[in-house]
Protein backbone atom coordinates (compact mmCIF):
# COMPACT_ATOMS: atom_id res chain seq x y z
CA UNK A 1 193.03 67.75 153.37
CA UNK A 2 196.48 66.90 153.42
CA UNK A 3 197.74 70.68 152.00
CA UNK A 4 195.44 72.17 154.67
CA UNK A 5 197.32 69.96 157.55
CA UNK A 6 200.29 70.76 155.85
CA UNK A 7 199.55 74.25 156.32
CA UNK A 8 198.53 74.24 159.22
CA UNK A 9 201.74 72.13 161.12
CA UNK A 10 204.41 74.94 158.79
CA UNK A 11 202.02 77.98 160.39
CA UNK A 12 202.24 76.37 163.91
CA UNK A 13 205.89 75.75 163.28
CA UNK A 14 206.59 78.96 162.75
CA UNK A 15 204.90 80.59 166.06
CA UNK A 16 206.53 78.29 168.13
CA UNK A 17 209.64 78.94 166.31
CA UNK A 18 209.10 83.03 166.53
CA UNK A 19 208.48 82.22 170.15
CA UNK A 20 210.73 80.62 171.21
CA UNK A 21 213.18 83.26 169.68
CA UNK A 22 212.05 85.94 171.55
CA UNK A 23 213.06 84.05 174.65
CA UNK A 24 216.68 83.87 173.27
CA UNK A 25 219.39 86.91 175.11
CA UNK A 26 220.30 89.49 173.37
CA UNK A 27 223.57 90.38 172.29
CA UNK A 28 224.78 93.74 172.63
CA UNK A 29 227.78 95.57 173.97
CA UNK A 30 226.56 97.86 176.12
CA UNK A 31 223.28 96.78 178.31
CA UNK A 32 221.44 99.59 180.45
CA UNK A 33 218.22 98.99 182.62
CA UNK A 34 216.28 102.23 181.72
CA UNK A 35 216.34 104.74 179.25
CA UNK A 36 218.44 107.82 180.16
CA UNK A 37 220.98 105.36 180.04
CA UNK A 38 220.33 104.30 177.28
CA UNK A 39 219.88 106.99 175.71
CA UNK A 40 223.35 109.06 176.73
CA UNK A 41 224.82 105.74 175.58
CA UNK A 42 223.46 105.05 172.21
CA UNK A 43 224.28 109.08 170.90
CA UNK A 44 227.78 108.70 172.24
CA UNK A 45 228.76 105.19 170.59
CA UNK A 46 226.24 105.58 167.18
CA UNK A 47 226.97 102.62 164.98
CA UNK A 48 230.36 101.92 166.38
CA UNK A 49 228.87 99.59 169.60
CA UNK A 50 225.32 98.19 170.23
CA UNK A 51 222.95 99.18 172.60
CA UNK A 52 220.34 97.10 174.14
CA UNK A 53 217.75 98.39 177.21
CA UNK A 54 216.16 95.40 178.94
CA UNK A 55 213.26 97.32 180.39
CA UNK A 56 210.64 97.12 177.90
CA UNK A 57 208.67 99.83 176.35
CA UNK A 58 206.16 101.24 178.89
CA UNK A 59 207.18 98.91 181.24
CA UNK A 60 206.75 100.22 185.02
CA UNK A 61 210.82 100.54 186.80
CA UNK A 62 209.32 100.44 190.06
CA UNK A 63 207.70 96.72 189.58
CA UNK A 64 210.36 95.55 187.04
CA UNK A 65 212.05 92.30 187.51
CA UNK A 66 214.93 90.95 185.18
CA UNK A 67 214.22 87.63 183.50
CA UNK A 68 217.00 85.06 183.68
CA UNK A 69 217.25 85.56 179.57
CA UNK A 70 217.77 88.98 180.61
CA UNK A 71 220.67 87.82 182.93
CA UNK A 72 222.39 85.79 180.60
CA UNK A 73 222.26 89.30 178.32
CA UNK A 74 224.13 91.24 180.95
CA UNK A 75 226.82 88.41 181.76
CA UNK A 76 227.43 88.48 178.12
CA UNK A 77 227.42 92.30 177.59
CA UNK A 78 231.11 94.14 177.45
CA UNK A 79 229.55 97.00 179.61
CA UNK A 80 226.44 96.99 182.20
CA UNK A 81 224.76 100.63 183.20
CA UNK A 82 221.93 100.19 185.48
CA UNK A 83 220.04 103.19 187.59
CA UNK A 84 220.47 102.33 191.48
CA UNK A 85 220.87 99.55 194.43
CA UNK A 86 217.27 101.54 195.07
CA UNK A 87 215.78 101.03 191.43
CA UNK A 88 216.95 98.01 190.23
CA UNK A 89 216.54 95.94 193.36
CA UNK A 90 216.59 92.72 191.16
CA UNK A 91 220.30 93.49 190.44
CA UNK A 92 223.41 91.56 191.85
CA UNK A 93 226.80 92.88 190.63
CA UNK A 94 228.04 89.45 192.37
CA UNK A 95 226.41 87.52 189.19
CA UNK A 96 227.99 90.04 186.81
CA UNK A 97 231.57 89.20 188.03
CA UNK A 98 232.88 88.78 184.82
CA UNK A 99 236.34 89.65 183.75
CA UNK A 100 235.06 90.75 180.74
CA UNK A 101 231.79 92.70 181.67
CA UNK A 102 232.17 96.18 182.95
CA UNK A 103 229.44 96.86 186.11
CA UNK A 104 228.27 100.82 186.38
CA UNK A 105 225.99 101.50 189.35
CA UNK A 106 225.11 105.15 187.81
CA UNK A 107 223.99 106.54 191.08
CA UNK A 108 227.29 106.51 191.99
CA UNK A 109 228.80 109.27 189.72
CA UNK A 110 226.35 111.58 190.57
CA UNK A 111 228.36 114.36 191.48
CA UNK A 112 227.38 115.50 194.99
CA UNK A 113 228.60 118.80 195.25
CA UNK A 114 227.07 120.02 192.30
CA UNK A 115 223.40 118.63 193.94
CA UNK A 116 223.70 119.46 197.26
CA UNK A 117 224.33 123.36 196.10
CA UNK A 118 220.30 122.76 194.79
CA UNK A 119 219.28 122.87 198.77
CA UNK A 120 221.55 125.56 199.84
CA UNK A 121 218.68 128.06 201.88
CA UNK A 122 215.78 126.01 201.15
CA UNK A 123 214.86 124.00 204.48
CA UNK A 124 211.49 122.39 202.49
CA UNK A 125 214.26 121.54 199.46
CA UNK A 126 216.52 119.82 202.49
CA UNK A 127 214.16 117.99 203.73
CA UNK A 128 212.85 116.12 200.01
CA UNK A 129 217.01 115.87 199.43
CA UNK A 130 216.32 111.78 200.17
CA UNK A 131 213.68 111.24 197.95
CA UNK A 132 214.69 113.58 195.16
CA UNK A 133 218.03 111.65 194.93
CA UNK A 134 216.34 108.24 193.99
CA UNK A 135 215.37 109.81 190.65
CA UNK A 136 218.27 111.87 190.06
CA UNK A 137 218.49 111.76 186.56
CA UNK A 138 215.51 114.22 185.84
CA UNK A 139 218.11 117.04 185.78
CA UNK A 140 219.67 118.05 183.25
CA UNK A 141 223.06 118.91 184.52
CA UNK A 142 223.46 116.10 186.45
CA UNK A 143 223.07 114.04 182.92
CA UNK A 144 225.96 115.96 181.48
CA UNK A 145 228.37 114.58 184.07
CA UNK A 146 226.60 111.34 183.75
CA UNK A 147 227.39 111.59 180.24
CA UNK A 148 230.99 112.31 180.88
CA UNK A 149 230.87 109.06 183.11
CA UNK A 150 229.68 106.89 180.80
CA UNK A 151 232.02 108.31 177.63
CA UNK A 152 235.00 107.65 180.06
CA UNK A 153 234.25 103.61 180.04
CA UNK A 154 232.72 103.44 176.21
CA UNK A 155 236.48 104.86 175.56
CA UNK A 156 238.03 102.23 177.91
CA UNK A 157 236.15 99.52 175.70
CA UNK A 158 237.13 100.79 172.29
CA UNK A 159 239.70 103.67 172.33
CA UNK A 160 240.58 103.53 168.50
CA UNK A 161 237.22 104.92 168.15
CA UNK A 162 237.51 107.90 170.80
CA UNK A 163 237.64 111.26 168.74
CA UNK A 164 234.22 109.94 167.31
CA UNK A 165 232.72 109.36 170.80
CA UNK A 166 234.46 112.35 172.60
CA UNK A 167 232.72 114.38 169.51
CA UNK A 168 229.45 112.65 169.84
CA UNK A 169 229.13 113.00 173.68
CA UNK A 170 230.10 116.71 173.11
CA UNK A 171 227.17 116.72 171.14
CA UNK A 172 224.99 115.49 173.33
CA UNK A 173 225.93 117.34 175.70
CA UNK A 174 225.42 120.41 173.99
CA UNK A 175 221.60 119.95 172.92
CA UNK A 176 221.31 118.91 176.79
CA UNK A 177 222.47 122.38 178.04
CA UNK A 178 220.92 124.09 175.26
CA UNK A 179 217.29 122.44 176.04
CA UNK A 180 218.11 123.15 180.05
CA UNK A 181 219.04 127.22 179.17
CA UNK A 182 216.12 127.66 177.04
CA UNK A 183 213.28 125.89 179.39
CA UNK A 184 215.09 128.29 182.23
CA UNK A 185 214.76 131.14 180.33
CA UNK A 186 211.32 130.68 179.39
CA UNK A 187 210.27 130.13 182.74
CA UNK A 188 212.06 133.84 183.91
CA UNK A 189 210.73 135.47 180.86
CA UNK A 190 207.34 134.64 181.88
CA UNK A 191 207.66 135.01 185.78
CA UNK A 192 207.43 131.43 186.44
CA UNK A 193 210.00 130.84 189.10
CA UNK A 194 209.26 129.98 192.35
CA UNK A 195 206.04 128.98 190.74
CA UNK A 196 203.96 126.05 192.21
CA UNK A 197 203.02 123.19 189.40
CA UNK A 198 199.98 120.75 190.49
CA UNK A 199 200.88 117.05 189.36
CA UNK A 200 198.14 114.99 189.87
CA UNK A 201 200.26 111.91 190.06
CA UNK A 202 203.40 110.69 191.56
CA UNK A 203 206.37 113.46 191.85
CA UNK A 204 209.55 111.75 190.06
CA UNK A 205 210.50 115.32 189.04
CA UNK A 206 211.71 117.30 191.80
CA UNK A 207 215.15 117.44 190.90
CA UNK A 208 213.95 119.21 187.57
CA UNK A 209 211.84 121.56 189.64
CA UNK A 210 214.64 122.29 191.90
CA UNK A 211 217.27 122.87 189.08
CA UNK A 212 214.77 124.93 187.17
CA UNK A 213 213.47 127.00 190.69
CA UNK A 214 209.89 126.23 190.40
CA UNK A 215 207.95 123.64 192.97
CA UNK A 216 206.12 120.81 191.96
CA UNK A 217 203.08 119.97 194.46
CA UNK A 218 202.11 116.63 193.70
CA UNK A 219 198.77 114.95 194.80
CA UNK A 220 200.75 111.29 196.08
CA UNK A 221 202.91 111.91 198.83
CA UNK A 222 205.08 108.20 197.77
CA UNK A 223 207.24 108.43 194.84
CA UNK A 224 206.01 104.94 194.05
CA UNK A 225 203.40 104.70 191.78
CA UNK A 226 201.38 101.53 193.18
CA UNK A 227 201.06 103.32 196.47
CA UNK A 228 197.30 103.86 197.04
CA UNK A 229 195.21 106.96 197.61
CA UNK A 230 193.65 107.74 200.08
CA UNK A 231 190.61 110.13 200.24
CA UNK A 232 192.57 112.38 202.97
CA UNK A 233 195.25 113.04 200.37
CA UNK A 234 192.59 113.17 197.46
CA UNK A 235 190.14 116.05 199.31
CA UNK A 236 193.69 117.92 200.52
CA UNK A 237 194.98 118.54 197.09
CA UNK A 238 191.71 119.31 195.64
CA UNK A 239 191.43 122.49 198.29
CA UNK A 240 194.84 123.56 197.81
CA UNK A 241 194.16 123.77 194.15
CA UNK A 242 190.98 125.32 194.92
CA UNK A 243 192.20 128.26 197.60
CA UNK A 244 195.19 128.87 194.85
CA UNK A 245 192.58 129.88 192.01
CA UNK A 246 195.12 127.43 189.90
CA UNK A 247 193.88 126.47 186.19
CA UNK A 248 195.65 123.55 184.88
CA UNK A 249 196.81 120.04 185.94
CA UNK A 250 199.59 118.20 185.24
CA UNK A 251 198.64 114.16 185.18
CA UNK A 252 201.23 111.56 184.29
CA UNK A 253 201.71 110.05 180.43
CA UNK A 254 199.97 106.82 179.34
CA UNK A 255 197.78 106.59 182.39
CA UNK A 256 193.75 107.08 182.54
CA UNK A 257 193.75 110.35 184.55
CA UNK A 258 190.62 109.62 187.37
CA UNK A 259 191.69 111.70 189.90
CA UNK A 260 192.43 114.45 188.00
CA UNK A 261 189.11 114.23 186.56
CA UNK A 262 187.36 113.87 190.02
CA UNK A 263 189.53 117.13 191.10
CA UNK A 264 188.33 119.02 187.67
């Protein structure tokens, strides 16, 4: 009885021990609040810097909310990368105002010229300029000089390391553009510009459409994905697809597709 007990109390030890450690911060040098940033950050610094996202894996942006562990990880970060004022509305750059911890608001290097020459002569483009921008990093262009952005402060942290991240983000950059040249030029190899996709789903992607010259018509009219459907919308997309003779369906990843069913 007493080795069973004795078992038992080192086996409870240990989950509240494992835990308790996974509500401990992280430490990492660089901290980002979604993947693309992460992502452009971790091929530029390699093993030189750590990288740490705090949105989890398959975690929804929209409904996110930082943690105060997750706090205490930023404050304690040498560099801070988050999406948007409109994404992360959980974020305060006035609890980040450390002398030590770099603040990026990556929306803000977007480089504006280069996007608003994807509306030029395209009034229904003008008009979904607002929306598109909240999700701006879906093209690819706009990633390279987001990638320049962030190389310029990863430098700033550690220059004795900046041939290997100049090389690295060159890199990068290059698979980015190759990936964006050969999507275009299978889409005008098989006449599909100015094509119309079907997304039965929320539309995240229309600055990829717009970049690549196709349309996306998506069956929710709210970027947001919690925004409800109604049976207007639902019976309105199901015609269009219908009168347009169209075959195929895009749905969204990792979700149970019912009204694309229901429309099939």
């Amino acid at each position: 009885m007493k080795m069973k007990i004795t078992f038992l109390s080192l086996l409870l030890t240990t989950m509240i021990v494992g835990l308790a450690s996974c509500d401990r911060p992280v430490v990492a040098d660089i901290v980002v609040t979604m993947f693309p940033q992460y992502d452009m950050a971790k091929a530029i610094v390699g093993d030189k810097l750590t990288v740490h996202s705090i949105l989890p894996p398959g975690a929804e942006v929209h409904d996110f909310e930082a943690s105060s562990q997750d706090m205490i990880t930023m404050e304690n970060a040498r560099l801070v990368i988050y999406t948007s004022e409109i994404i992360d509305t959980w974020m305060n750059e006035d609890t980040l105002a450390d002398a030590d911890t770099t603040v990026m608001n990556l929306s803000e290097y977007v480089d504006n010229h280069d996007e608003e020459s994807f509306f030029e002569g395209s009034q229904a483009a003008e008009d979904d300029h607002e929306h598109d921008d909240i999700h701006y990093w879906v093209d690819p262009l706009v990633i390279v000089h987001l990638t320049e952005a962030i190389l310029d402060e990863i430098v700033t942290l550690d220059p004795a390391n900046v041939d290997f991240y100049t090389s690295n983000a060159a890199s990068y950059i290059a698979s980015i553009e190759t990936a964006y040249n050969g999507f275009f030029d299978y889409l005008t190899v098989n006449s599909y510009l100015d094509a119309t996709l079907y997304y039965a789903g929320h539309n995240a992607l229309g600055l990829f459409a717009t970049r690549h010259q196709f349309q996306i018509q998506a069956l929710f009219e709210d970027f947001k994905p919690d925004e409800d459907l109604s049976s207007a919308q639902l019976i309105d997309f199901t015609n269009e697809v219908r009168n347009t003779g169209s075959h195929y369906l895009f749905i969204e990843e990792m979700v149970y597709p019912k009204a694309a069913t229901t429309i099939k």
